[in-house]
N, C-alpha and C. Protein backbone atom coordinates (compact mmCIF):
# COMPACT_ATOMS: atom_id res chain seq x y z
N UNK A 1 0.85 -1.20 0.00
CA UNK A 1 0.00 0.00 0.00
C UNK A 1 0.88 1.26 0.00
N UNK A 2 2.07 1.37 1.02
CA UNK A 2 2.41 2.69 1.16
C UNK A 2 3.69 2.86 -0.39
N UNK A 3 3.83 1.52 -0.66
CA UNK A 3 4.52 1.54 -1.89
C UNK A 3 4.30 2.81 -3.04
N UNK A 4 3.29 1.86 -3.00
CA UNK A 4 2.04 1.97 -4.30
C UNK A 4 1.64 3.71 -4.08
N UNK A 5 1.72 3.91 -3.13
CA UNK A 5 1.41 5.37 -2.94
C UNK A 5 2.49 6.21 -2.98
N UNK A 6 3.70 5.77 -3.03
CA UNK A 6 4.67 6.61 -2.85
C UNK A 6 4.99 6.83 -4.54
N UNK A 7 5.18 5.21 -5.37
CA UNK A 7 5.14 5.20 -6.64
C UNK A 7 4.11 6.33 -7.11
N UNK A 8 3.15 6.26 -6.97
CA UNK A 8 2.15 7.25 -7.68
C UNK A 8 2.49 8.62 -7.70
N UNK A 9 2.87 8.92 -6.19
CA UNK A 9 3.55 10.43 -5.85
C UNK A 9 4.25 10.37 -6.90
N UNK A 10 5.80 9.87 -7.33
CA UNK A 10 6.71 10.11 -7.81
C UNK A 10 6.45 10.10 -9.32
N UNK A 11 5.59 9.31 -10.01
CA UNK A 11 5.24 9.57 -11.21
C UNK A 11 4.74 10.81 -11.41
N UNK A 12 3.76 11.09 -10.61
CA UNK A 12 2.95 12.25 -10.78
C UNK A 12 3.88 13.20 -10.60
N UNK A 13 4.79 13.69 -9.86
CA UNK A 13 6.03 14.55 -9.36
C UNK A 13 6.57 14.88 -10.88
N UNK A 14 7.07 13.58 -11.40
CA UNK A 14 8.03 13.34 -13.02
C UNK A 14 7.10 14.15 -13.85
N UNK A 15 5.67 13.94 -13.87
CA UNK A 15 4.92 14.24 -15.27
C UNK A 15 4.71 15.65 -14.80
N UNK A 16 4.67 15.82 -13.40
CA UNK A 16 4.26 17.28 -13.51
C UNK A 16 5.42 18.13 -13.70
N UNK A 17 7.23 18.09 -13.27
CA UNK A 17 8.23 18.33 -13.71
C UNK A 17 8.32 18.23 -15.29
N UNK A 18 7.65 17.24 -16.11
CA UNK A 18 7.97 17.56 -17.39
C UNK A 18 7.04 18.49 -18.25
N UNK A 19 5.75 18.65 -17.56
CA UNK A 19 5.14 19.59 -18.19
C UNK A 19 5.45 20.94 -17.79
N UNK A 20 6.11 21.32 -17.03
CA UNK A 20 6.42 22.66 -16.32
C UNK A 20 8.01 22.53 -17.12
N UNK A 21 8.61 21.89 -17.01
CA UNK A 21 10.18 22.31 -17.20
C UNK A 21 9.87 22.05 -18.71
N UNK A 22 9.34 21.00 -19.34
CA UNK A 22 9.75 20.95 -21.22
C UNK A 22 9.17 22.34 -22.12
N UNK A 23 8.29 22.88 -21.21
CA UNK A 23 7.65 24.20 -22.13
C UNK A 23 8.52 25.04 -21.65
N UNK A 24 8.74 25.42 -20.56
CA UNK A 24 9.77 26.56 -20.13
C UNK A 24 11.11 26.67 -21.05
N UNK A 25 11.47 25.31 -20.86
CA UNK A 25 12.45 25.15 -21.71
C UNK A 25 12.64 25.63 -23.07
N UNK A 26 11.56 24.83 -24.18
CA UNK A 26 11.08 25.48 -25.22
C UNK A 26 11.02 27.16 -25.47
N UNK A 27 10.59 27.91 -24.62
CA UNK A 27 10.13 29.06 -24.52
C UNK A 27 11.35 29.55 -24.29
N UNK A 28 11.77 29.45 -23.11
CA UNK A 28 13.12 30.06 -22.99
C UNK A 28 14.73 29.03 -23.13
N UNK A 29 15.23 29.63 -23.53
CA UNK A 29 17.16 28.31 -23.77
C UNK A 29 17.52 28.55 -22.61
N UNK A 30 18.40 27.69 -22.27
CA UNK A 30 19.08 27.67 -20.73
C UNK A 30 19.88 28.73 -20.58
N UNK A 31 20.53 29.11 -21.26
CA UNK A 31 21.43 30.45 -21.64
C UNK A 31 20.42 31.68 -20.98
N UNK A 32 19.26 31.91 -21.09
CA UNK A 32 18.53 32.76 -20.53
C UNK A 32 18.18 32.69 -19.67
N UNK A 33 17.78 31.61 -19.10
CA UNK A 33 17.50 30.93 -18.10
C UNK A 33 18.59 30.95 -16.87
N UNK A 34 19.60 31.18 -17.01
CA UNK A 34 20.90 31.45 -16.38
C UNK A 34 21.35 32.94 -16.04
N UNK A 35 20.88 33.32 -17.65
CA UNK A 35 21.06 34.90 -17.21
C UNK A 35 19.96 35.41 -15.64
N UNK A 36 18.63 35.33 -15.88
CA UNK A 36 17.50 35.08 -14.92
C UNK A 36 17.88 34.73 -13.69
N UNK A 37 18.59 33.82 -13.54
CA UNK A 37 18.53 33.42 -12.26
C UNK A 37 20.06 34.29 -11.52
N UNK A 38 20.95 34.52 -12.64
CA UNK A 38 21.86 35.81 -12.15
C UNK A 38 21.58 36.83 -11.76
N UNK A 39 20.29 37.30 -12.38
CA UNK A 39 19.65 38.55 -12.26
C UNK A 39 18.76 38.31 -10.93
């Protein structure tokens, strides 16, 4: 049970990290993304 629940967390964690980070990404290059976080 607490497996199974922890698995679920962590998928869900992954898919929601890839929908937030693969568009950001897209949108902005890491190069900017660097500048940003200098700033």
């Amino acid at each position: 049970m607490v497996i199974k629940v922890f698995d679920v967390i962590a998928t869900a964690g992954i898919i929601a990290l890839l929908y937030f980070v693969l568009p950001n990404s897209l949108k902005y290059p890491p190069e900017t993304l660097m500048e940003k976080e200098k700033v």
